[in-house]
PDB file of N, CA and C in Angstrom:
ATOM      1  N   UNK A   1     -28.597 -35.389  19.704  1.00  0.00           N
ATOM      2  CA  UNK A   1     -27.884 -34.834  20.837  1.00  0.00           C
ATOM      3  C   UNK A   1     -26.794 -33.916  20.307  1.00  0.00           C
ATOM      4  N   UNK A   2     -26.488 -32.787  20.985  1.00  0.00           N
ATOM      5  CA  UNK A   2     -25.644 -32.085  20.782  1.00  0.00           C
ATOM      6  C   UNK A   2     -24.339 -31.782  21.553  1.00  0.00           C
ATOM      7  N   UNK A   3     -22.822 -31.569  21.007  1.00  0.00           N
ATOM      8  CA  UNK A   3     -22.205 -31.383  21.302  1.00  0.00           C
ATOM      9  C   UNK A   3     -21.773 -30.014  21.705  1.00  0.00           C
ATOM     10  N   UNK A   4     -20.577 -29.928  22.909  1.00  0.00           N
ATOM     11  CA  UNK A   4     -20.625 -28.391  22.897  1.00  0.00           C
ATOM     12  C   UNK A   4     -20.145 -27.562  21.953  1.00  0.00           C
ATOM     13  N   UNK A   5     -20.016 -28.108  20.730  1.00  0.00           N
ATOM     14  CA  UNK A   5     -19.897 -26.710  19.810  1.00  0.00           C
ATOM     15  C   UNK A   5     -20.787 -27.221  18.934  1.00  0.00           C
ATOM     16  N   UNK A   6     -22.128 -27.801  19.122  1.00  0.00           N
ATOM     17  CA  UNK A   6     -23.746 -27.666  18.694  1.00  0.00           C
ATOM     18  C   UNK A   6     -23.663 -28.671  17.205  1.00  0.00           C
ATOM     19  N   UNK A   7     -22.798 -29.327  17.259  1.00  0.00           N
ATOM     20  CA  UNK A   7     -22.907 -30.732  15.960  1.00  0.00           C
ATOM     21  C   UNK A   7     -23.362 -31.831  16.356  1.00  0.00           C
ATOM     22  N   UNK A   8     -24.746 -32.169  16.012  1.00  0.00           N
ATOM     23  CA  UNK A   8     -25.743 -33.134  15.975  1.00  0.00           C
ATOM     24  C   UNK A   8     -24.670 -34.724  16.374  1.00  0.00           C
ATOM     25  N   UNK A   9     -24.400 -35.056  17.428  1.00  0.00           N
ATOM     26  CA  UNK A   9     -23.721 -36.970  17.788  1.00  0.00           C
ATOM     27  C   UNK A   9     -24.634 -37.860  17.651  1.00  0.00           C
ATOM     28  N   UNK A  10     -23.795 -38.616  16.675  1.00  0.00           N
ATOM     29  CA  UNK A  10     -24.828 -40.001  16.234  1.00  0.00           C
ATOM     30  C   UNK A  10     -23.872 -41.141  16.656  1.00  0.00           C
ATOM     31  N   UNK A  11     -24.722 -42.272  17.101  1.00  0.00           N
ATOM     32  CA  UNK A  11     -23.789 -43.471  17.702  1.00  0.00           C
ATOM     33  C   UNK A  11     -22.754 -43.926  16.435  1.00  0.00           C
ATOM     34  N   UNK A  12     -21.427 -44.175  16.770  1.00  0.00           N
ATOM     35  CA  UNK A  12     -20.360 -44.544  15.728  1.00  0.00           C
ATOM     36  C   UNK A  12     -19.550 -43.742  15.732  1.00  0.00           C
ATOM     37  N   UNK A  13     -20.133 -41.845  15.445  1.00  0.00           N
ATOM     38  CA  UNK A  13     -19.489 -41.089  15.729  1.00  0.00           C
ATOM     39  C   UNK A  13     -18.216 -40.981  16.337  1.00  0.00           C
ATOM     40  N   UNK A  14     -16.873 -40.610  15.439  1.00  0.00           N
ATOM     41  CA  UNK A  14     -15.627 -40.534  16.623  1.00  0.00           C
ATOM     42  C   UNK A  14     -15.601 -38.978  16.940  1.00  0.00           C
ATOM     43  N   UNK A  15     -15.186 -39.421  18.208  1.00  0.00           N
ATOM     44  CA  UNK A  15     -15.036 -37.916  19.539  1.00  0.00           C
ATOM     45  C   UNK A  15     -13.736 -38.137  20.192  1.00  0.00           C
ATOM     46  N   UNK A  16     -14.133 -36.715  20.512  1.00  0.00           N
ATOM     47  CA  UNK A  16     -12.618 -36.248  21.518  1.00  0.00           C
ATOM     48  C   UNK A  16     -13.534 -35.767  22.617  1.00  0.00           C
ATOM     49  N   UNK A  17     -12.543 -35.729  23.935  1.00  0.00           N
ATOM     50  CA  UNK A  17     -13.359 -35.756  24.970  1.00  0.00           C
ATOM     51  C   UNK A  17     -12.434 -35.391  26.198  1.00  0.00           C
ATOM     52  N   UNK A  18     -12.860 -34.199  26.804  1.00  0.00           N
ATOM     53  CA  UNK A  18     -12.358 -34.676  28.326  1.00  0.00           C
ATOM     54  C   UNK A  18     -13.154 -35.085  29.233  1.00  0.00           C
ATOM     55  N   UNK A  19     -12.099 -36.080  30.087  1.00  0.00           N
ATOM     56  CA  UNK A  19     -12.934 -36.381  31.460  1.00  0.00           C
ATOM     57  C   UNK A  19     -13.274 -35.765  32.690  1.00  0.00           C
ATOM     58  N   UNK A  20     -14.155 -36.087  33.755  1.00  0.00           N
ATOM     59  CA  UNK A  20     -13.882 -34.529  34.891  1.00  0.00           C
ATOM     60  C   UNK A  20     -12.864 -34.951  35.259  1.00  0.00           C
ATOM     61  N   UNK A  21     -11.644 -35.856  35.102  1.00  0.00           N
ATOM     62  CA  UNK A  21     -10.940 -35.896  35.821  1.00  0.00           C
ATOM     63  C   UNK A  21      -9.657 -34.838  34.919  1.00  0.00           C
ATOM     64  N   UNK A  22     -10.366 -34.307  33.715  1.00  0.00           N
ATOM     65  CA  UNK A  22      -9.470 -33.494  32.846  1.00  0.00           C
ATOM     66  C   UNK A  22      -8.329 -34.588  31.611  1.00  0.00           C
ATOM     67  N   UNK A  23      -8.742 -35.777  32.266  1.00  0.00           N
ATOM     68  CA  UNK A  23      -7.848 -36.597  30.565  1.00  0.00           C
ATOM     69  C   UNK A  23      -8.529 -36.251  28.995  1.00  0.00           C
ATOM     70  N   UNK A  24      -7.973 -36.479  28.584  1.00  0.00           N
ATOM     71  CA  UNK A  24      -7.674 -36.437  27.168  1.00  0.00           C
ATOM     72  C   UNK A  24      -8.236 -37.842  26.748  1.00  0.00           C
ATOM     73  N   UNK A  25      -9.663 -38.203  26.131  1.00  0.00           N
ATOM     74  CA  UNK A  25     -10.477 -39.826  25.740  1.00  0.00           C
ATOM     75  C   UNK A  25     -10.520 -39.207  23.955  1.00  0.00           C
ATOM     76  N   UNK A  26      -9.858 -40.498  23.354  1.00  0.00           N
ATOM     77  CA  UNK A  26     -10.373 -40.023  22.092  1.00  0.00           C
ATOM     78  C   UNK A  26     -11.178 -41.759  21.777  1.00  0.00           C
ATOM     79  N   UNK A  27     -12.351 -41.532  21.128  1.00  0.00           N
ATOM     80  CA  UNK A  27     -13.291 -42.996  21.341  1.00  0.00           C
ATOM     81  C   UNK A  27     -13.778 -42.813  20.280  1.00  0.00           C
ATOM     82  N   UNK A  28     -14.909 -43.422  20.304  1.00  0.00           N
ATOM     83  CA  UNK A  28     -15.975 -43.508  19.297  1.00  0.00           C
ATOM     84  C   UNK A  28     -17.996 -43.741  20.405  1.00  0.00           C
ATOM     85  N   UNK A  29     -18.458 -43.087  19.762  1.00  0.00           N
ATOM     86  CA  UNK A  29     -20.220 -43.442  20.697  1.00  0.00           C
ATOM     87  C   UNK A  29     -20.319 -44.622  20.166  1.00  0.00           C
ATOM     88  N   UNK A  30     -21.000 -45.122  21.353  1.00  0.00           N
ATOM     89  CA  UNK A  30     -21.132 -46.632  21.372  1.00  0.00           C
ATOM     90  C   UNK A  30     -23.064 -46.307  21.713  1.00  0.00           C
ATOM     91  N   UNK A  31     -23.315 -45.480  21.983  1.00  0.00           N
ATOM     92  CA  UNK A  31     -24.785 -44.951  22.288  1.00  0.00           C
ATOM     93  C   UNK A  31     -25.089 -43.602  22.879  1.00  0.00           C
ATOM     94  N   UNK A  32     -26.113 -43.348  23.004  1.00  0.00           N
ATOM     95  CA  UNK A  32     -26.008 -42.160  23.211  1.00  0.00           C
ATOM     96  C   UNK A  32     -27.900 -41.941  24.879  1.00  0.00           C
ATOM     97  N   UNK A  33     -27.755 -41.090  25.030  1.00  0.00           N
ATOM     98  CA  UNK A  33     -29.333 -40.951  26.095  1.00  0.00           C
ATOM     99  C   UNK A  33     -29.202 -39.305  25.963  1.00  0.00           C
ATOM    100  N   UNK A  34     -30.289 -38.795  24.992  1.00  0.00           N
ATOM    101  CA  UNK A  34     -30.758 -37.579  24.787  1.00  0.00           C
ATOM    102  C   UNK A  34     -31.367 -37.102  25.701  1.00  0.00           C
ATOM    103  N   UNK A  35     -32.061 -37.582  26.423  1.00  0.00           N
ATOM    104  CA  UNK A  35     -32.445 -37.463  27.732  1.00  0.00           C
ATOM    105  C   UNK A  35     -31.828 -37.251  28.976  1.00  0.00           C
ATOM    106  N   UNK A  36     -31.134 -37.669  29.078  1.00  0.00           N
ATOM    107  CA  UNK A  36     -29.708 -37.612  29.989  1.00  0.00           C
ATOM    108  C   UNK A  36     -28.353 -37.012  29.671  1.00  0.00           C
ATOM    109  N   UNK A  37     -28.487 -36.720  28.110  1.00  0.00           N
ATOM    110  CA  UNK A  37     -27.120 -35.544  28.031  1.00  0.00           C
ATOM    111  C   UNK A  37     -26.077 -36.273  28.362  1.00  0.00           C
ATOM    112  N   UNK A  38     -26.022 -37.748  28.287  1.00  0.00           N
ATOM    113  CA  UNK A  38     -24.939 -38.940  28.386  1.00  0.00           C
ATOM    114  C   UNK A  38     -24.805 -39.775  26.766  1.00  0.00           C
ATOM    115  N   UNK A  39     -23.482 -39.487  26.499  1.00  0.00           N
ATOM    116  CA  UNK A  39     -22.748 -40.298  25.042  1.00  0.00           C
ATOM    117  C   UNK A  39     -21.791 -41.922  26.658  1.00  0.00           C
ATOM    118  N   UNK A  40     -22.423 -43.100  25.472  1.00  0.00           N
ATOM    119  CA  UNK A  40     -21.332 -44.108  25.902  1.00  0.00           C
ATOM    120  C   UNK A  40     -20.409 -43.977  24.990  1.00  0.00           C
ATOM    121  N   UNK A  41     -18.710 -43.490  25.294  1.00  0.00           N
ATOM    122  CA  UNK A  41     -17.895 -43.954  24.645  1.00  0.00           C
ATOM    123  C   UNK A  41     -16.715 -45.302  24.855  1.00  0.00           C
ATOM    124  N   UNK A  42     -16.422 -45.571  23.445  1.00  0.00           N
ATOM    125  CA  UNK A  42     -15.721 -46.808  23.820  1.00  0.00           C
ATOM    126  C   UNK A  42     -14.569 -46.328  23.506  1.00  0.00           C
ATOM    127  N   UNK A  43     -13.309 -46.194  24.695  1.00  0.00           N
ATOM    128  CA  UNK A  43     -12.111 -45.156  24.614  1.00  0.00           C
ATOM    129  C   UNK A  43     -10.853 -46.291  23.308  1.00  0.00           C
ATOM    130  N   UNK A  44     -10.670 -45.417  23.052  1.00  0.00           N
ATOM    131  CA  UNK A  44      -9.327 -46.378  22.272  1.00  0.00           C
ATOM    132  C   UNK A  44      -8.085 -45.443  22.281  1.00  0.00           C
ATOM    133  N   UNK A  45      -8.010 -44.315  22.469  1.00  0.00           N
ATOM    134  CA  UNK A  45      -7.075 -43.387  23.375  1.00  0.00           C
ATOM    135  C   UNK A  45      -7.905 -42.631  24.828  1.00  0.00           C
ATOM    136  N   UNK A  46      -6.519 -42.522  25.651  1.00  0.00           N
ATOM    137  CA  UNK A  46      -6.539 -41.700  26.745  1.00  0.00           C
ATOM    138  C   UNK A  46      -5.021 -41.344  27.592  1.00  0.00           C
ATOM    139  N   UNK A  47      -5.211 -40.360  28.215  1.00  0.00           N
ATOM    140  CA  UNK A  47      -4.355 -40.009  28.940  1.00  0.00           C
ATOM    141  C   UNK A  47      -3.734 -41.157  29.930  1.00  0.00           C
ATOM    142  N   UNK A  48      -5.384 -41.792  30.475  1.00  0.00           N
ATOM    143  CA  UNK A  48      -5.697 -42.472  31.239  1.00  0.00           C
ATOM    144  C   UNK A  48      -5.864 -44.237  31.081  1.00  0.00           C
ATOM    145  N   UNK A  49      -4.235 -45.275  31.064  1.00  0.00           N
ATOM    146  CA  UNK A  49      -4.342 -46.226  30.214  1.00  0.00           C
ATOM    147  C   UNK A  49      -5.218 -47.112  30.867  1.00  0.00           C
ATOM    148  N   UNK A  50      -5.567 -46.721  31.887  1.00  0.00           N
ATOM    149  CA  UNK A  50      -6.833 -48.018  32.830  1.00  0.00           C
ATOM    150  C   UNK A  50      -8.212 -47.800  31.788  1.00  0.00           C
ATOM    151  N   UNK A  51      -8.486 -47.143  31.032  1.00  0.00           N
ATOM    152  CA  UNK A  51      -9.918 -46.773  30.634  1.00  0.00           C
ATOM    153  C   UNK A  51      -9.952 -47.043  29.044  1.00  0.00           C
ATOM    154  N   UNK A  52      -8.396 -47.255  28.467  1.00  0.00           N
ATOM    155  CA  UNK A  52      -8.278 -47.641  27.185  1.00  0.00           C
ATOM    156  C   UNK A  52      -9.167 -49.195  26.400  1.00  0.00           C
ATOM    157  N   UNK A  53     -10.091 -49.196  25.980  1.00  0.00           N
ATOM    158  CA  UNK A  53     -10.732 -50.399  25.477  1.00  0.00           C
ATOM    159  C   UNK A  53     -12.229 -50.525  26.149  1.00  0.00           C
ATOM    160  N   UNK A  54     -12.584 -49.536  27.144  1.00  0.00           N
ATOM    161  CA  UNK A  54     -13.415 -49.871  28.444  1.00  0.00           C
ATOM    162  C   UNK A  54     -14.599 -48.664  27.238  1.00  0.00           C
ATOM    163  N   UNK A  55     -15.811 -48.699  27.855  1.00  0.00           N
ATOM    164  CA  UNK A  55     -16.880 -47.579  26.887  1.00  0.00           C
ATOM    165  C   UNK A  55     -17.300 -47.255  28.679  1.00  0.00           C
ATOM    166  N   UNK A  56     -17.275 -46.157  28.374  1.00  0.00           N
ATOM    167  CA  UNK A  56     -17.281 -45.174  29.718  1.00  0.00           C
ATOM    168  C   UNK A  56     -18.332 -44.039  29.146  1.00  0.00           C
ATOM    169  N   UNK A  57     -19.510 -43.429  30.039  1.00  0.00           N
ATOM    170  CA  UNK A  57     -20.450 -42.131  30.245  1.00  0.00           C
ATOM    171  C   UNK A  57     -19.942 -41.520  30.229  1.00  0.00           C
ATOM    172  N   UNK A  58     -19.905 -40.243  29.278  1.00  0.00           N
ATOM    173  CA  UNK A  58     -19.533 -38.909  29.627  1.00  0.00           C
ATOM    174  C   UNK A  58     -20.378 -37.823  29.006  1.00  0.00           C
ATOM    175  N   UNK A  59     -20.354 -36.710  29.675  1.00  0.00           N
ATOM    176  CA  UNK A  59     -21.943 -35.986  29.757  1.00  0.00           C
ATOM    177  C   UNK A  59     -21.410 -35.165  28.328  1.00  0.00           C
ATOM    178  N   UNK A  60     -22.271 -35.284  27.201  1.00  0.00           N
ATOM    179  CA  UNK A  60     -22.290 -34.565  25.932  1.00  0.00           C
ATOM    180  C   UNK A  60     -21.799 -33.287  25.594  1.00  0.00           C
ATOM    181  N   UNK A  61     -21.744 -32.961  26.811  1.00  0.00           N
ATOM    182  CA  UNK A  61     -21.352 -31.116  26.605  1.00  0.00           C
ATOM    183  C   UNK A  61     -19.822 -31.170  26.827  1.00  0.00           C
ATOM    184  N   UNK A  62     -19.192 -32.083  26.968  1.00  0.00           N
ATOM    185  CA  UNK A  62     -17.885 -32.514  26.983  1.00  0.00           C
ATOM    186  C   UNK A  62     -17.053 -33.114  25.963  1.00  0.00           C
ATOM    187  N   UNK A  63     -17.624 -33.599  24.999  1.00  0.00           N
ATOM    188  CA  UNK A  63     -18.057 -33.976  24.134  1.00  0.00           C
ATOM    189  C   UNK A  63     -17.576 -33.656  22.468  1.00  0.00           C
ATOM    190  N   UNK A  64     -16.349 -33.605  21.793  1.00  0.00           N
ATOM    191  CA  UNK A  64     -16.634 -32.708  20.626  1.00  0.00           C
ATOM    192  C   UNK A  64     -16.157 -33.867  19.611  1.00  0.00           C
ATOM    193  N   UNK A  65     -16.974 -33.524  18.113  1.00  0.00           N
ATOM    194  CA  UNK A  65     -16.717 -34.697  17.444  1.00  0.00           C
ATOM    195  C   UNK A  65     -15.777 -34.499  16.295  1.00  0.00           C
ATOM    196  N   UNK A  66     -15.352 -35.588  16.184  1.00  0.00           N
ATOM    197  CA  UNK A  66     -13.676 -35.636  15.388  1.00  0.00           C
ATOM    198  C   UNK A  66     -14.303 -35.251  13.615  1.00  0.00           C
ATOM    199  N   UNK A  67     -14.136 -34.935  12.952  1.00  0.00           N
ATOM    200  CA  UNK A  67     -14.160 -34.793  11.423  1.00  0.00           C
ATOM    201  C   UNK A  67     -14.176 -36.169  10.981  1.00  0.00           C
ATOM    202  N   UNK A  68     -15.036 -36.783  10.250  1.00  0.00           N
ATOM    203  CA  UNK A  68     -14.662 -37.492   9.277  1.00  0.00           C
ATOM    204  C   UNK A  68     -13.100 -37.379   8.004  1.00  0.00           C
ATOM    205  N   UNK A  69     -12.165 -38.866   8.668  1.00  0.00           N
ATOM    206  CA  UNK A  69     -11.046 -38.664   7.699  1.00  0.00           C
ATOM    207  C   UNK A  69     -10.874 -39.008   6.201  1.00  0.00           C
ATOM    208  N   UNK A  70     -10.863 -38.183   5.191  1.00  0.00           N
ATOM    209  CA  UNK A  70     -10.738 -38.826   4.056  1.00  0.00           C
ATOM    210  C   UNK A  70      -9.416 -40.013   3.922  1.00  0.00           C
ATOM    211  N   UNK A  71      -9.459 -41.276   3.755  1.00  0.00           N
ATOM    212  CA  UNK A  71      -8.264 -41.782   3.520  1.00  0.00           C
ATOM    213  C   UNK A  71      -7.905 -42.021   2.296  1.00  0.00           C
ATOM    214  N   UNK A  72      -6.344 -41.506   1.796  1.00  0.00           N
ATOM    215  CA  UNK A  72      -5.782 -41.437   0.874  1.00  0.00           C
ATOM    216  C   UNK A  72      -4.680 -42.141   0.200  1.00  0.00           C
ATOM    217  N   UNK A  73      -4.064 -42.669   1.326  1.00  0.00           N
ATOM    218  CA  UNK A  73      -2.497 -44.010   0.554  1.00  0.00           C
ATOM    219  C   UNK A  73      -2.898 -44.922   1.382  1.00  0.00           C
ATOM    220  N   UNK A  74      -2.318 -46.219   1.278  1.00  0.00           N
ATOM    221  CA  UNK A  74      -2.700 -47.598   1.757  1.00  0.00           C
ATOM    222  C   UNK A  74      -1.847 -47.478   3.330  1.00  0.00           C
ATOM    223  N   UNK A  75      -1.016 -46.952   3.274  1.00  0.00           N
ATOM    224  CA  UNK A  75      -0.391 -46.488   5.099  1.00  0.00           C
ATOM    225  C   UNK A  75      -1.636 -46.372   6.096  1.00  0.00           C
ATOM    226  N   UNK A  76      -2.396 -44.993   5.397  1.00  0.00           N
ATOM    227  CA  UNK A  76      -3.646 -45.074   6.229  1.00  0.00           C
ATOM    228  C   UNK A  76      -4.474 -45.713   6.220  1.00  0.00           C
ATOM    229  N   UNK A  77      -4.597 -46.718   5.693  1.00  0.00           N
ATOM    230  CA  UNK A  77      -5.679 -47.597   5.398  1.00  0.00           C
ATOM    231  C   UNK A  77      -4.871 -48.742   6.443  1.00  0.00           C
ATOM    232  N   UNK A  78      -4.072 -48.713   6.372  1.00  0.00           N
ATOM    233  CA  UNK A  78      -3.376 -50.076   7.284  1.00  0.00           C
ATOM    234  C   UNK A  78      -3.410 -49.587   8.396  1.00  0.00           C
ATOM    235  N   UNK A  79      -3.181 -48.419   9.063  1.00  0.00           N
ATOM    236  CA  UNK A  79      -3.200 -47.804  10.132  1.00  0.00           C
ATOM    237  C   UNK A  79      -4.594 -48.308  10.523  1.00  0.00           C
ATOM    238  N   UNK A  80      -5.652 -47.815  10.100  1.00  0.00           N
ATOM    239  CA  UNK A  80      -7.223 -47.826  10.665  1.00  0.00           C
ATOM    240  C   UNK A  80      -7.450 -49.293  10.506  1.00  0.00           C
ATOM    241  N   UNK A  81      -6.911 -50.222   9.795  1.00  0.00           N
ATOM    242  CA  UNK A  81      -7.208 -51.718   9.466  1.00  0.00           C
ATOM    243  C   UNK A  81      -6.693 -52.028  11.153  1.00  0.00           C
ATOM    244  N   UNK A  82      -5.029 -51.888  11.960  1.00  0.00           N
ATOM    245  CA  UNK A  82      -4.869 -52.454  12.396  1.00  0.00           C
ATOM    246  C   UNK A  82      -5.712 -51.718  14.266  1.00  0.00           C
ATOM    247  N   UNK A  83      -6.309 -50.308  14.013  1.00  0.00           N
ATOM    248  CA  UNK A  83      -7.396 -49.864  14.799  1.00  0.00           C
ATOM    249  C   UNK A  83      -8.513 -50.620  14.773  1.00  0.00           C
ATOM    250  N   UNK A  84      -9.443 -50.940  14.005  1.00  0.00           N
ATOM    251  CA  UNK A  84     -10.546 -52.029  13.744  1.00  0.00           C
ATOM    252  C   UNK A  84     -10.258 -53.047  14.429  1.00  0.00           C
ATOM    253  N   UNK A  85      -9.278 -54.087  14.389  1.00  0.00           N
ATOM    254  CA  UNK A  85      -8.586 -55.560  15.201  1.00  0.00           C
ATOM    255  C   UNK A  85      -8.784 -54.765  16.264  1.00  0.00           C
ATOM    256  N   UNK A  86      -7.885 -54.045  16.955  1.00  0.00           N
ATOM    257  CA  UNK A  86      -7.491 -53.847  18.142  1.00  0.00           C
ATOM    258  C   UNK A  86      -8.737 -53.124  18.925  1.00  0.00           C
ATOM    259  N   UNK A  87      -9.896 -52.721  18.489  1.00  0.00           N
ATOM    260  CA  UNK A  87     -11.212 -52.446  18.696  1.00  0.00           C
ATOM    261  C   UNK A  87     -11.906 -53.679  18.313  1.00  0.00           C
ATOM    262  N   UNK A  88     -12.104 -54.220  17.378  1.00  0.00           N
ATOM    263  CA  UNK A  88     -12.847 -55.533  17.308  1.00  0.00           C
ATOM    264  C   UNK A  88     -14.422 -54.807  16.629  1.00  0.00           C
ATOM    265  N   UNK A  89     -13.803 -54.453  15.588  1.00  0.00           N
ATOM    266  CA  UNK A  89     -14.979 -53.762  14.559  1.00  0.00           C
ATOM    267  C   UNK A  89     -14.929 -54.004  13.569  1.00  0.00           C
ATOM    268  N   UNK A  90     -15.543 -55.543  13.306  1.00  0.00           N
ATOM    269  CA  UNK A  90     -15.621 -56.225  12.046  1.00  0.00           C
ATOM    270  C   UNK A  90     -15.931 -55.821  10.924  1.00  0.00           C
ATOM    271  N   UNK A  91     -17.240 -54.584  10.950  1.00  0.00           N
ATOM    272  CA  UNK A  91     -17.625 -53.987   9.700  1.00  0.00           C
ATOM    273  C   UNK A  91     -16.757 -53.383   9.086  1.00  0.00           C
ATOM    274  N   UNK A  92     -15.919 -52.516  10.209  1.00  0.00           N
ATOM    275  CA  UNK A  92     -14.849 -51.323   9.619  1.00  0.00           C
ATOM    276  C   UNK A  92     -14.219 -52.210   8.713  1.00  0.00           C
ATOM    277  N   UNK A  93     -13.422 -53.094   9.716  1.00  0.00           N
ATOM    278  CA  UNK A  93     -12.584 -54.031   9.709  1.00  0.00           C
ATOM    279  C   UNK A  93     -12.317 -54.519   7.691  1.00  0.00           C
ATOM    280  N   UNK A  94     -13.271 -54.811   7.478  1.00  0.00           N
ATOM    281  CA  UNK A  94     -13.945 -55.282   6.323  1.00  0.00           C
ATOM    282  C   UNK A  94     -14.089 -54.325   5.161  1.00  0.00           C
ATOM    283  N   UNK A  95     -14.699 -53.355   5.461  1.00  0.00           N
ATOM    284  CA  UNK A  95     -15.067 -52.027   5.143  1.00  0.00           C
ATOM    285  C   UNK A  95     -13.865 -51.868   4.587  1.00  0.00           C
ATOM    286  N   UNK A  96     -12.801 -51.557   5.358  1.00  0.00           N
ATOM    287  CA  UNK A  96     -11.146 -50.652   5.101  1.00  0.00           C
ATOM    288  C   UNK A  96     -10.815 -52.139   4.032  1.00  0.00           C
ATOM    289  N   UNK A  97     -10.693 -53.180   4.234  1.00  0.00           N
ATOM    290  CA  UNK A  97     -10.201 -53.728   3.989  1.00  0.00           C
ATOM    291  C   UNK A  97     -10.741 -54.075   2.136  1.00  0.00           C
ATOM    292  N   UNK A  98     -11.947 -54.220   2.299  1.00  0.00           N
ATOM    293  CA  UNK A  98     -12.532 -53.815   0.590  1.00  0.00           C
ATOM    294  C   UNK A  98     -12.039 -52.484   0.091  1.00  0.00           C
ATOM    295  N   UNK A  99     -11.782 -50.991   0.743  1.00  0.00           N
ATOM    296  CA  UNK A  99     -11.148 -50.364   0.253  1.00  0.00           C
ATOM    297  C   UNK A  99      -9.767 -50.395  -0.125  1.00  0.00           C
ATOM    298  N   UNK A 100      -8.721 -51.060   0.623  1.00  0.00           N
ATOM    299  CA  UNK A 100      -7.373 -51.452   0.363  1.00  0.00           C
ATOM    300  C   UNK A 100      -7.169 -52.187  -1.156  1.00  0.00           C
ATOM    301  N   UNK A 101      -8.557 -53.297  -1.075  1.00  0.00           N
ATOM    302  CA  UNK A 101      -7.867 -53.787  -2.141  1.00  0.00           C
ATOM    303  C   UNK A 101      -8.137 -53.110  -3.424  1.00  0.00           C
ATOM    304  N   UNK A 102      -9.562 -52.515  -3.376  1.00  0.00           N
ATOM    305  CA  UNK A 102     -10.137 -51.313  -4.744  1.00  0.00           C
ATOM    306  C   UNK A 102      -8.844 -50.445  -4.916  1.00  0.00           C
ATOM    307  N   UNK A 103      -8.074 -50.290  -3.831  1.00  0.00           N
ATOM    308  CA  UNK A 103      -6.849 -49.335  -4.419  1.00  0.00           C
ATOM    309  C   UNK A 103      -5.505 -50.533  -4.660  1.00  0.00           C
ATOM    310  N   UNK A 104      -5.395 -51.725  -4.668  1.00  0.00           N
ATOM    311  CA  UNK A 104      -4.357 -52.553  -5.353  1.00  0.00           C
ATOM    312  C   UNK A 104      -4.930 -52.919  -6.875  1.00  0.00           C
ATOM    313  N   UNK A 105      -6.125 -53.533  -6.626  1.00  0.00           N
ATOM    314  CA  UNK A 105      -6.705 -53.337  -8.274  1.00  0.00           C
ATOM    315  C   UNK A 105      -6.644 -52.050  -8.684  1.00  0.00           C
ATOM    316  N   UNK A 106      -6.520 -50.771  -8.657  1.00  0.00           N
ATOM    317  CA  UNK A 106      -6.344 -49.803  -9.510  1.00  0.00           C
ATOM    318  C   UNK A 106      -5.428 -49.567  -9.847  1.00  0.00           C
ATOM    319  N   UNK A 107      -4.443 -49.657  -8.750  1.00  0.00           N
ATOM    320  CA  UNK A 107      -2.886 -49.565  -9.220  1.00  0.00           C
ATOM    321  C   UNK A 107      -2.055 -50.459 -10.292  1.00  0.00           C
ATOM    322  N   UNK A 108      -2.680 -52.081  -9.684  1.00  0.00           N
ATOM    323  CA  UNK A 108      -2.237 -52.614 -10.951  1.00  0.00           C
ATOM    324  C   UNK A 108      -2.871 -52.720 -12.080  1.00  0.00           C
ATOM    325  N   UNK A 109      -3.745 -52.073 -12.505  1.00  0.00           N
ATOM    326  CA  UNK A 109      -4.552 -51.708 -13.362  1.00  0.00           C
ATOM    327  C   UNK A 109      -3.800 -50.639 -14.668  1.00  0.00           C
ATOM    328  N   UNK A 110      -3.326 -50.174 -13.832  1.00  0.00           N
ATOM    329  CA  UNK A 110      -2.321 -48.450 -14.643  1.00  0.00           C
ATOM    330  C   UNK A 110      -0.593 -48.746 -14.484  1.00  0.00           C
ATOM    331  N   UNK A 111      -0.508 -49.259 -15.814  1.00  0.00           N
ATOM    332  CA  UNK A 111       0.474 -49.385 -16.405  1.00  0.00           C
ATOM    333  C   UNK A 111       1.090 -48.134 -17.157  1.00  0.00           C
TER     334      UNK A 111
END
């Protein structure tokens, strides 16, 4: 499925998004219907705090997807650790959290 500036959305994918009601959803696809030109996102920002945590339809052409972030100091890594909890995304969750510590073993590693 494509977004409106034509980059292939795969479920997981994080997006930015407006709604027709014109808010501001920043989520992640929770699924997608190529057929229907409908991404489920699961919002974890919005303009709109009734819809925060909720995975809401919104038609693909609305649609644009966030960059993959390189993370670089353990701030950001704690940042997205305490996003994962508050989403309830065990893999990430886990994921960030094996990266946190690959960067405490390196550090105390280099004396």
């Amino acid at each position: 499925m494509f977004s409106k500036n034509h980059t292939v959305l795969n479920t997981g994918d994080w997006i930015k998004a407006e709604s027709k009601e014109g808010e501001l959803i920043i989520g992640y696809i929770e699924s997608l219907s190529r057929i229907e030109g409908i991404v489920k996102v699961t919002v974890v920002t919005s303009d709109n705090n009734q819809t925060i945590g909720k995975t809401i339809p919104i038609l693909s052409n609305r649609v644009k997807k966030l960059p993959a972030s390189n993370v670089t100091n353990k701030a950001q890594i704690g940042f997205l650790l305490d996003l994962a909890l508050s989403t309830g995304d065990k893999e990430w969750f886990l994921a960030l959290s094996s990266e946190l510590n690959a960067m405490k073993q390196l550090a105390n590693g280099v004396h």
